[in-house]
Structures are given as C-alpha cells and as structure tokens.
N, C-alpha and C. Protein backbone atom coordinates (compact mmCIF):
# COMPACT_ATOMS: atom_id res chain seq x y z
N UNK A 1 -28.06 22.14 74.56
CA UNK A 1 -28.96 22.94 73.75
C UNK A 1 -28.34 23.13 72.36
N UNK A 2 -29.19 22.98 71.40
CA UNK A 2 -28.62 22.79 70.05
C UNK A 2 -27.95 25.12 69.94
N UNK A 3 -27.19 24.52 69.20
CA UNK A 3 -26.85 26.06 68.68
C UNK A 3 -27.29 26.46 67.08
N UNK A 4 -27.77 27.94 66.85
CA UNK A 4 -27.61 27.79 65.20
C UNK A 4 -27.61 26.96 64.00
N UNK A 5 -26.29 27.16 64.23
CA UNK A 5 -25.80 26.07 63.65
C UNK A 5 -25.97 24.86 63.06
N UNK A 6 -25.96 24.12 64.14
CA UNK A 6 -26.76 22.69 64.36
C UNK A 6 -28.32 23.02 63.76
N UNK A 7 -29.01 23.60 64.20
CA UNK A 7 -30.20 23.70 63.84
C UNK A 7 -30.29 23.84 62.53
N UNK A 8 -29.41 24.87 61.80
CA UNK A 8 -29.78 25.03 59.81
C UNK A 8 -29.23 23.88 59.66
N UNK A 9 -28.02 23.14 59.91
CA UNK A 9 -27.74 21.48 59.35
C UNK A 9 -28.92 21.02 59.58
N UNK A 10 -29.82 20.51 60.34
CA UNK A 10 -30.83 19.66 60.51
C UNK A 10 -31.95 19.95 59.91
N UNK A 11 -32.45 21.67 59.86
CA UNK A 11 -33.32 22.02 58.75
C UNK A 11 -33.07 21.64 57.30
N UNK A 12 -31.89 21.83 57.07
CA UNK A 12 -31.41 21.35 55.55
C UNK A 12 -31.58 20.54 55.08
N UNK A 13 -30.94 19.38 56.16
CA UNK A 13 -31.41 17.97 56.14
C UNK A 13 -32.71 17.28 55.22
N UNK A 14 -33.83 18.02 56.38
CA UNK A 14 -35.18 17.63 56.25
C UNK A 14 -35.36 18.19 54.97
N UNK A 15 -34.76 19.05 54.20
CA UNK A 15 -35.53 19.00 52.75
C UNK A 15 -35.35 17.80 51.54
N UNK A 16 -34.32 16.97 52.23
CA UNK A 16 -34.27 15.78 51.29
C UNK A 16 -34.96 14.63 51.56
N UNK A 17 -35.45 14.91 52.54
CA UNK A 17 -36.76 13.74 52.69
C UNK A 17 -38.14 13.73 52.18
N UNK A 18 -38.57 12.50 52.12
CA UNK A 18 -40.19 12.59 51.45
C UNK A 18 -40.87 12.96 53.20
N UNK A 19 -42.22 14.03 52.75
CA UNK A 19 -42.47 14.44 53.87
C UNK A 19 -43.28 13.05 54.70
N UNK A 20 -43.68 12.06 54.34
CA UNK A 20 -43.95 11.19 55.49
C UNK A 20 -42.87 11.00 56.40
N UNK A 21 -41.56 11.06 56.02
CA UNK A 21 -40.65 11.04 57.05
C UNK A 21 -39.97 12.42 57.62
N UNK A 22 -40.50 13.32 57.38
CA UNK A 22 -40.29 14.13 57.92
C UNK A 22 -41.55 14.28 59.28
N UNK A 23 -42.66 13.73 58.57
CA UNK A 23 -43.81 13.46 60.34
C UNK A 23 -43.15 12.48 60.93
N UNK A 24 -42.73 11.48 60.69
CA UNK A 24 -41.79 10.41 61.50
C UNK A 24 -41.02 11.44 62.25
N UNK A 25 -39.84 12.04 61.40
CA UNK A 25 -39.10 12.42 62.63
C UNK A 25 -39.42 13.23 63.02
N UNK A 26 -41.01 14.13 63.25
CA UNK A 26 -41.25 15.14 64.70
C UNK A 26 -41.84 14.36 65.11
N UNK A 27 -42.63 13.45 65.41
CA UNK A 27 -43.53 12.73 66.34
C UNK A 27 -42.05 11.93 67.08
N UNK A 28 -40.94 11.45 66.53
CA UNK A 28 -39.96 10.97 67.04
C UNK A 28 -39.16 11.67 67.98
N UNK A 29 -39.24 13.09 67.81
CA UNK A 29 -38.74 14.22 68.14
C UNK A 29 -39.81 14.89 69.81
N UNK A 30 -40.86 14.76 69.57
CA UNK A 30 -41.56 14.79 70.47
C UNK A 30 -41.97 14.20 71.28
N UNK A 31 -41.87 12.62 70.97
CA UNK A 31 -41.45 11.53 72.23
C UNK A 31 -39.96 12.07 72.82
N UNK A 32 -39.10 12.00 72.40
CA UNK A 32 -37.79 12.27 72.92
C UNK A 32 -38.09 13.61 73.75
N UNK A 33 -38.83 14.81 73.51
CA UNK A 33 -38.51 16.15 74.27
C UNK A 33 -39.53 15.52 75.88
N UNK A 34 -40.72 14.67 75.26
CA UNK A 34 -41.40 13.76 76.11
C UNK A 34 -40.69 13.14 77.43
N UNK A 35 -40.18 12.47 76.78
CA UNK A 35 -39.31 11.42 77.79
C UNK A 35 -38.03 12.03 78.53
N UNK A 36 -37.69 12.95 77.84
CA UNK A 36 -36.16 13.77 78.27
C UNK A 36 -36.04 15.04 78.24
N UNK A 37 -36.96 15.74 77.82
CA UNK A 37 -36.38 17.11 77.30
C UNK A 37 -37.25 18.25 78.46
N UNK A 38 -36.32 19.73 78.43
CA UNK A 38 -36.66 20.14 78.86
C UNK A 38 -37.92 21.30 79.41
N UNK A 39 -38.84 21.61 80.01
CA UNK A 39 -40.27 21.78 79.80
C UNK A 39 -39.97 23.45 79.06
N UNK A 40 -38.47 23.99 79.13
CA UNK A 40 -38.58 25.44 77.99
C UNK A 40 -37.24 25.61 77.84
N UNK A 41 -36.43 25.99 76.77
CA UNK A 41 -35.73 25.75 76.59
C UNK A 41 -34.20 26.60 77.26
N UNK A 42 -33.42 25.58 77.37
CA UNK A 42 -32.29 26.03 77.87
C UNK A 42 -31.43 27.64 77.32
N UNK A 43 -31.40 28.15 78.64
CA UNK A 43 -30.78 29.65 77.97
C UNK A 43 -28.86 29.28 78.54
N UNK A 44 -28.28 28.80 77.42
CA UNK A 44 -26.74 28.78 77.41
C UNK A 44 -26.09 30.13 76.91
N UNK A 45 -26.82 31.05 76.55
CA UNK A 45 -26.15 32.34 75.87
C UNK A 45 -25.08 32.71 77.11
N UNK A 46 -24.03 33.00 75.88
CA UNK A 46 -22.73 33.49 76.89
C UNK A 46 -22.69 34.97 77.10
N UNK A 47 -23.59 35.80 76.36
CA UNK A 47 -23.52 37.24 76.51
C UNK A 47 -24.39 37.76 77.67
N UNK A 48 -23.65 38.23 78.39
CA UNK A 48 -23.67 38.95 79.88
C UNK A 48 -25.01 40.44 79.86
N UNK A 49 -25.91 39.83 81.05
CA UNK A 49 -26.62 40.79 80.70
C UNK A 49 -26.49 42.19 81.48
N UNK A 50 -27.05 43.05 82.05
CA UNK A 50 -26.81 44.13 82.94
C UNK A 50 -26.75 43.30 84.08
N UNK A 51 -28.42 42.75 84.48
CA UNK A 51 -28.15 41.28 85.55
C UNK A 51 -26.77 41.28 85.77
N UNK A 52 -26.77 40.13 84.76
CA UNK A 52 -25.10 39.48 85.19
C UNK A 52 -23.83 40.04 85.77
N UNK A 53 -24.26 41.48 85.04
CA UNK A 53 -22.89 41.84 85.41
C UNK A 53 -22.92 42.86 87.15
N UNK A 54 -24.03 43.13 87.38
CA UNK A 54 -24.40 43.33 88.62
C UNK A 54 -24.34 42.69 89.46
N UNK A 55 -24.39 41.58 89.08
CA UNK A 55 -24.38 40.25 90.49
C UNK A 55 -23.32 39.83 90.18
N UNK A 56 -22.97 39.81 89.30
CA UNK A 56 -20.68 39.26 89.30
C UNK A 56 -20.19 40.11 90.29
N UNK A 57 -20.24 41.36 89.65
CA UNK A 57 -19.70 42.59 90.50
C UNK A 57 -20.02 42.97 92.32
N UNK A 58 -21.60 42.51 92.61
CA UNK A 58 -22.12 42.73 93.76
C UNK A 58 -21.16 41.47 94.69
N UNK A 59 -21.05 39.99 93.69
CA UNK A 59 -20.27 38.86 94.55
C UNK A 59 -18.78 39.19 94.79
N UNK A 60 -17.95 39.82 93.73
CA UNK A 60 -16.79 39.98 93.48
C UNK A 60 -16.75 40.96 94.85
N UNK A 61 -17.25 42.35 95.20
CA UNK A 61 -17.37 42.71 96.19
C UNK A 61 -17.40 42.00 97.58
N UNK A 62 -18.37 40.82 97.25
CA UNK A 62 -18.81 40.40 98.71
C UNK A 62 -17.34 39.63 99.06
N UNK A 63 -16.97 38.84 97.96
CA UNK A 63 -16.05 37.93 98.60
C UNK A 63 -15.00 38.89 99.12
N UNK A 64 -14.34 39.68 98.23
CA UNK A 64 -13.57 40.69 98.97
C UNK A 64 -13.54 41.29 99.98
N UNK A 65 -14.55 41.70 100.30
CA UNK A 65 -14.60 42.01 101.70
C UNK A 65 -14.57 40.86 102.63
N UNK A 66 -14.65 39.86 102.82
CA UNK A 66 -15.42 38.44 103.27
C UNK A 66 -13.81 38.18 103.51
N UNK A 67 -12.76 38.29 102.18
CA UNK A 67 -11.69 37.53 102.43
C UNK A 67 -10.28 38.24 103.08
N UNK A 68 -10.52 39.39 102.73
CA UNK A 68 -9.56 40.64 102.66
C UNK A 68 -10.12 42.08 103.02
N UNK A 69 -10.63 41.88 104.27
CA UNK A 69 -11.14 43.38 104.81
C UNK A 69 -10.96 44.38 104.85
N UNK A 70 -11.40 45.39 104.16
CA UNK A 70 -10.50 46.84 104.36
C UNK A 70 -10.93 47.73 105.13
N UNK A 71 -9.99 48.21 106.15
CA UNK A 71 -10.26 49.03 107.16
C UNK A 71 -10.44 50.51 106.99
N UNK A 72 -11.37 51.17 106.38
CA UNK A 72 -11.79 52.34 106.10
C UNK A 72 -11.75 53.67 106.52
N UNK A 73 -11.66 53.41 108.36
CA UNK A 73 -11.30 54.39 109.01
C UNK A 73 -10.80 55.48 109.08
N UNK A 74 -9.77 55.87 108.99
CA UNK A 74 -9.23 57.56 108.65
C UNK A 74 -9.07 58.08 107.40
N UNK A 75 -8.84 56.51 106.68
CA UNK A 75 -8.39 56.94 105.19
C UNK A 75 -9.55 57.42 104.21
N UNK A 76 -11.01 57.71 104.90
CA UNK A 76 -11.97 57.94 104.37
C UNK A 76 -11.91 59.45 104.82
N UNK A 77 -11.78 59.54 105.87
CA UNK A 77 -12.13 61.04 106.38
C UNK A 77 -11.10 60.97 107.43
N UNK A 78 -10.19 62.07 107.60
CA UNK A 78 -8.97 61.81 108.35
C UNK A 78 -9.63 62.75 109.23
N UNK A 79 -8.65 62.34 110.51
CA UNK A 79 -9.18 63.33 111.74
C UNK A 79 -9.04 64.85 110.89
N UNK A 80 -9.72 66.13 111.67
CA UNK A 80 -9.18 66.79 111.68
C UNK A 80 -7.92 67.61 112.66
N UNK A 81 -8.22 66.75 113.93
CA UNK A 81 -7.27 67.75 114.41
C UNK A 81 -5.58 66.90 114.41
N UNK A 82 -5.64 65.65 113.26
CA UNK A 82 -4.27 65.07 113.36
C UNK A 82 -3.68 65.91 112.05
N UNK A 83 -5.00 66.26 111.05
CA UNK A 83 -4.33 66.72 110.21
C UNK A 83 -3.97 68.18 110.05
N UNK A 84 -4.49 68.97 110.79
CA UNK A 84 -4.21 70.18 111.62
C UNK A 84 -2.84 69.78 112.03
N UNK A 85 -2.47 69.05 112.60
CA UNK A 85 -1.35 69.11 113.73
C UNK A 85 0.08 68.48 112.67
N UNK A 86 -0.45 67.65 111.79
CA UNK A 86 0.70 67.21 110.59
C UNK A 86 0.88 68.72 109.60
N UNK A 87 0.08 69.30 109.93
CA UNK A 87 0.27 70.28 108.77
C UNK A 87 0.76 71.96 109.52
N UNK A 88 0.65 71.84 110.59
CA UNK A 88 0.83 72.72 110.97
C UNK A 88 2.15 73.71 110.66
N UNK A 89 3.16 73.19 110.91
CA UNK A 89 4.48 73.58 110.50
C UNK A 89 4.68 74.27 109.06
N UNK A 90 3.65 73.91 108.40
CA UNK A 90 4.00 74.01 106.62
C UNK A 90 4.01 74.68 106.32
C-alpha cells in the first residue's frame, strides 16, 4: 500500500505532464487495480486501536494461562481458620 509519501511524489509528478498523458496513466492505473489490485484499500496503519489493544491483551492473557497456569486458590482468599490459627499467638 502506497504511503503519503509516495503518493505527493507521484501527484507532483503528474503536474509535468501534458494532460493527455495524464488520462493515459489513470486508465493505465485502472487496468492494473483491474487485473491486481485490491477491491478497498489496504489498512497497514501501525497505530493500535482500543480493538487492538484489547485483543493483544485478551491473547497475551490466554496464552499465559494456556502455558503457565496459576493456581489461585488460597492466595485469593486464604482460609480463615488457617489464618486464625497462624495468627493466633500474635
């Protein structure tokens, strides 16, 4: 997918041509998107949307758990009567 960039070079371009060849090269341009191109255009943007970063985060989760299980058990909510009984003395 062209960037910016690329695109004002090629606009620029076209102002030094006589405009019959500037219809040359979109009808040339439109066989080519014809024959090859894609039916809307490619989204390459590298900036992360809320999306993105929800489903990075939701996978980053999954694999973790998936690879490296964590056992949740007491350390979420400890007994009470072990911690009664560790604390008792105090």
């Amino acid at each position: 997918m062209l960037k910016p960039k690329e695109i004002a070079e090629i606009s620029l371009l076209l102002w030094y041509l006589p405009l019959e060849k500037v219809e040359q090269i979109k009808k040339l341009t439109l066989e080519l998107k014809n024959q090859c191109g894609y039916d809307k255009p490619v989204d390459d943007s590298d900036e992360w949307t809320e999306e993105d970063m929800r489903d990075a985060a939701d996978a980053s989760m999954r694999y973790a758990e998936e690879t490296v299980p964590y056992d949740w058990g007491e350390s979420v909510a400890p007994n009470e009567e072990k911690f009664e009984e560790e604390h008792r003395d105090a």
